[in-house]
C-alpha atoms as a PDB file:
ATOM      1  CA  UNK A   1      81.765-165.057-110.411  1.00  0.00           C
ATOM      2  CA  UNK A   2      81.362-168.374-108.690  1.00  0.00           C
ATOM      3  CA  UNK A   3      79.183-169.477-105.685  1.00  0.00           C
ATOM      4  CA  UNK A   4      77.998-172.587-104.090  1.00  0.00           C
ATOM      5  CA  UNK A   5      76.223-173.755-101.131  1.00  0.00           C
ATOM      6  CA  UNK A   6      77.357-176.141 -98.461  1.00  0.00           C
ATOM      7  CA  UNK A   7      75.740-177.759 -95.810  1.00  0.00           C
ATOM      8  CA  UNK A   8      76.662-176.640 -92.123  1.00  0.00           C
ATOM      9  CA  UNK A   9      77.049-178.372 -88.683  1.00  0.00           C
ATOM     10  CA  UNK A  10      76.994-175.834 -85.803  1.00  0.00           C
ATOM     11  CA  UNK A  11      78.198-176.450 -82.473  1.00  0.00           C
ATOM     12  CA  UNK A  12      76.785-173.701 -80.335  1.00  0.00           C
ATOM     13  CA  UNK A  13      78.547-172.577 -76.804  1.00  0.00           C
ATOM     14  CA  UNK A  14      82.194-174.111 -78.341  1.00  0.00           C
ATOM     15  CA  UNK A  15      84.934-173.457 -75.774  1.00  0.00           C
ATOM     16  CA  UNK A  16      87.081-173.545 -78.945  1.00  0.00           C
ATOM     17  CA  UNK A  17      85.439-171.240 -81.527  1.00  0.00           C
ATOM     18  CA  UNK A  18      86.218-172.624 -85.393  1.00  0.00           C
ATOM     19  CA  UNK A  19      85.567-174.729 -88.450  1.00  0.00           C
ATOM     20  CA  UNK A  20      86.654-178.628 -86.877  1.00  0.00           C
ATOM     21  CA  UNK A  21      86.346-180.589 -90.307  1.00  0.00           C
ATOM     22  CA  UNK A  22      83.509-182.267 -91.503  1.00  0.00           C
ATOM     23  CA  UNK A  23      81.002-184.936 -90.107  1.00  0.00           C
ATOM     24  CA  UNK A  24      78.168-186.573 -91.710  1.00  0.00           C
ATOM     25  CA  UNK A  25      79.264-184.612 -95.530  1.00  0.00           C
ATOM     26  CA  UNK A  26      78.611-181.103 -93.454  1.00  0.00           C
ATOM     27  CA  UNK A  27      81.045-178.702 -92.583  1.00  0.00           C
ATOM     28  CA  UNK A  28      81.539-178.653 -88.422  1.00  0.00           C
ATOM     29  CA  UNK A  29      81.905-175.364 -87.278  1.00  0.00           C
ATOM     30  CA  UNK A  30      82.506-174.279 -83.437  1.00  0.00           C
ATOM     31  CA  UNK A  31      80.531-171.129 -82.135  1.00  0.00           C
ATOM     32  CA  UNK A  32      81.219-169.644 -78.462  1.00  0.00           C
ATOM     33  CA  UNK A  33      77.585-168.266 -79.098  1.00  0.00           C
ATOM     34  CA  UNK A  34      74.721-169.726 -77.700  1.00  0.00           C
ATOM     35  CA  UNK A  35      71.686-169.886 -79.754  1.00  0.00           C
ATOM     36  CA  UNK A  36      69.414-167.080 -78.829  1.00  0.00           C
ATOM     37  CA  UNK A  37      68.211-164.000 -80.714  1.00  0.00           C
ATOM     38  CA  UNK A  38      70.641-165.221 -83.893  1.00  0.00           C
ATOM     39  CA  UNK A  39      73.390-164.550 -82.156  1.00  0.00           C
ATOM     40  CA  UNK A  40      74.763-167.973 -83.199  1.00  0.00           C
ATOM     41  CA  UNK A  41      73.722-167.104 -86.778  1.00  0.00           C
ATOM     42  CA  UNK A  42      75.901-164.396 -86.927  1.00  0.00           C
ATOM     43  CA  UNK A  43      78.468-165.279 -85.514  1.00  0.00           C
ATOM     44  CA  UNK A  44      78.478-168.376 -87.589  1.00  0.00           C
ATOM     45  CA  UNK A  45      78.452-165.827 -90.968  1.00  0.00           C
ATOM     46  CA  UNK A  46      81.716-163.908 -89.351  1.00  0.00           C
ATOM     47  CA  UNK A  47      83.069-167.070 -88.261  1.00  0.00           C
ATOM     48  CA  UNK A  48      83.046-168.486 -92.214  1.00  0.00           C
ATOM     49  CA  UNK A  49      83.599-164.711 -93.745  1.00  0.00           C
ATOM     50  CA  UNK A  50      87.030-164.818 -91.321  1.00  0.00           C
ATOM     51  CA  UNK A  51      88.033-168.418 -92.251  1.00  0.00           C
ATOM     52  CA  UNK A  52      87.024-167.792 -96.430  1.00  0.00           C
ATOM     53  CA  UNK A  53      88.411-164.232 -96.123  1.00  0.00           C
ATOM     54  CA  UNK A  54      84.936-163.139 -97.849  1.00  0.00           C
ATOM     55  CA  UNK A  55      82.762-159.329 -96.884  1.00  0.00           C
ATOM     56  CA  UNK A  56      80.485-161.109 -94.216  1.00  0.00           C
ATOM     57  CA  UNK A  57      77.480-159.683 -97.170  1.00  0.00           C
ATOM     58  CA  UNK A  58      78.772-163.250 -99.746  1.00  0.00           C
ATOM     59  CA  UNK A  59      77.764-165.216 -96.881  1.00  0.00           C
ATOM     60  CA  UNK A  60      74.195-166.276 -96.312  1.00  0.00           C
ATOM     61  CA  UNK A  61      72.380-168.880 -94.164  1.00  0.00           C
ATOM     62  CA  UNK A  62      69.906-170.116 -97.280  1.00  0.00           C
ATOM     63  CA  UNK A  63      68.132-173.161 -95.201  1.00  0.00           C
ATOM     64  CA  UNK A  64      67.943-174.467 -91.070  1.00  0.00           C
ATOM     65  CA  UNK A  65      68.079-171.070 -89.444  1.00  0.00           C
ATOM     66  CA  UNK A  66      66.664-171.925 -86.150  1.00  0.00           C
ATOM     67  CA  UNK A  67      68.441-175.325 -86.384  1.00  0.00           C
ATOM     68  CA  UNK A  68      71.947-176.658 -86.388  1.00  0.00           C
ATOM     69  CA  UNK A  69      72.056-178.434 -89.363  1.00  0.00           C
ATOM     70  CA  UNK A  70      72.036-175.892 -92.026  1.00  0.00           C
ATOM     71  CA  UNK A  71      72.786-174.687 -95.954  1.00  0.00           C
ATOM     72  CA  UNK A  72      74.967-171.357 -96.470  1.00  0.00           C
ATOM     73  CA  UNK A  73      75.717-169.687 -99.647  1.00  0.00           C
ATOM     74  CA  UNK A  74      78.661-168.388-100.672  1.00  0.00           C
ATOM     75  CA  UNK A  75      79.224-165.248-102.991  1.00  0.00           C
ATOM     76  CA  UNK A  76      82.857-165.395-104.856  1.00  0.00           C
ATOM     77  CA  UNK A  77      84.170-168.472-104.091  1.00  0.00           C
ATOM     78  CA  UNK A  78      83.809-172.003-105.705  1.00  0.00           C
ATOM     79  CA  UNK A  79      82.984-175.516-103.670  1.00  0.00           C
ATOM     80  CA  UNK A  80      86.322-176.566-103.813  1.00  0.00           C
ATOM     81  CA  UNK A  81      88.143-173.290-102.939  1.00  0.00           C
ATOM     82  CA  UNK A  82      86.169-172.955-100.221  1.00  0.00           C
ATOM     83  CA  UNK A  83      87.149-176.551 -99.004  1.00  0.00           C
ATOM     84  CA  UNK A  84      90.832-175.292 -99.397  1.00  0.00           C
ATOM     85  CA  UNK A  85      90.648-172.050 -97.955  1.00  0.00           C
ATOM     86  CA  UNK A  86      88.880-173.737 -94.270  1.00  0.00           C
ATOM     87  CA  UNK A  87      91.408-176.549 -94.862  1.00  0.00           C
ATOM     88  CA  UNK A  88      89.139-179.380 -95.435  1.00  0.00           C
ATOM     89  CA  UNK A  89      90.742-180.739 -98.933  1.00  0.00           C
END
């Protein structure tokens, strides 16, 4: 089964929730969460379970948990299908 890591750019307290491309060779994703008590962490795993249509369990944050910048793995789903399932490719 494949899996892969990428690297993650979170926007905390997003009026417009979602993944919004890719800056600086990291994945930009939107959160309406602000950043206390991991609340942004998890919504940031059922933000990229939703938009990979993965079981929130084949997504982990890996590296950067109490900072924005960040490495997730995911569980079932190659680099490049992941990039064309959050329409990045």
């Amino acid at each position: 089964m494949a899996s892969c890591e990428l690297a993650i750019r979170v926007v905390p307290r997003a009026s417009k929730p979602g993944v919004a491309g890719v800056r600086a060779e990291a994945v930009l994703v939107r959160i309406g969460a602000a950043p206390v008590d991991g609340a942004a962490n998890a919504e940031l795993v059922d933000t990229l379970a939703r938009a990979l249509d993965l079981p929130r369990r084949a997504v982990t944050i890996t590296a950067g948990a109490a900072s924005r910048s960040k490495r997730v793995r995911l569980e079932g789903v190659s680099r490049e299908e992941a990039f064309r399932r959050l329409g990045l490719s």
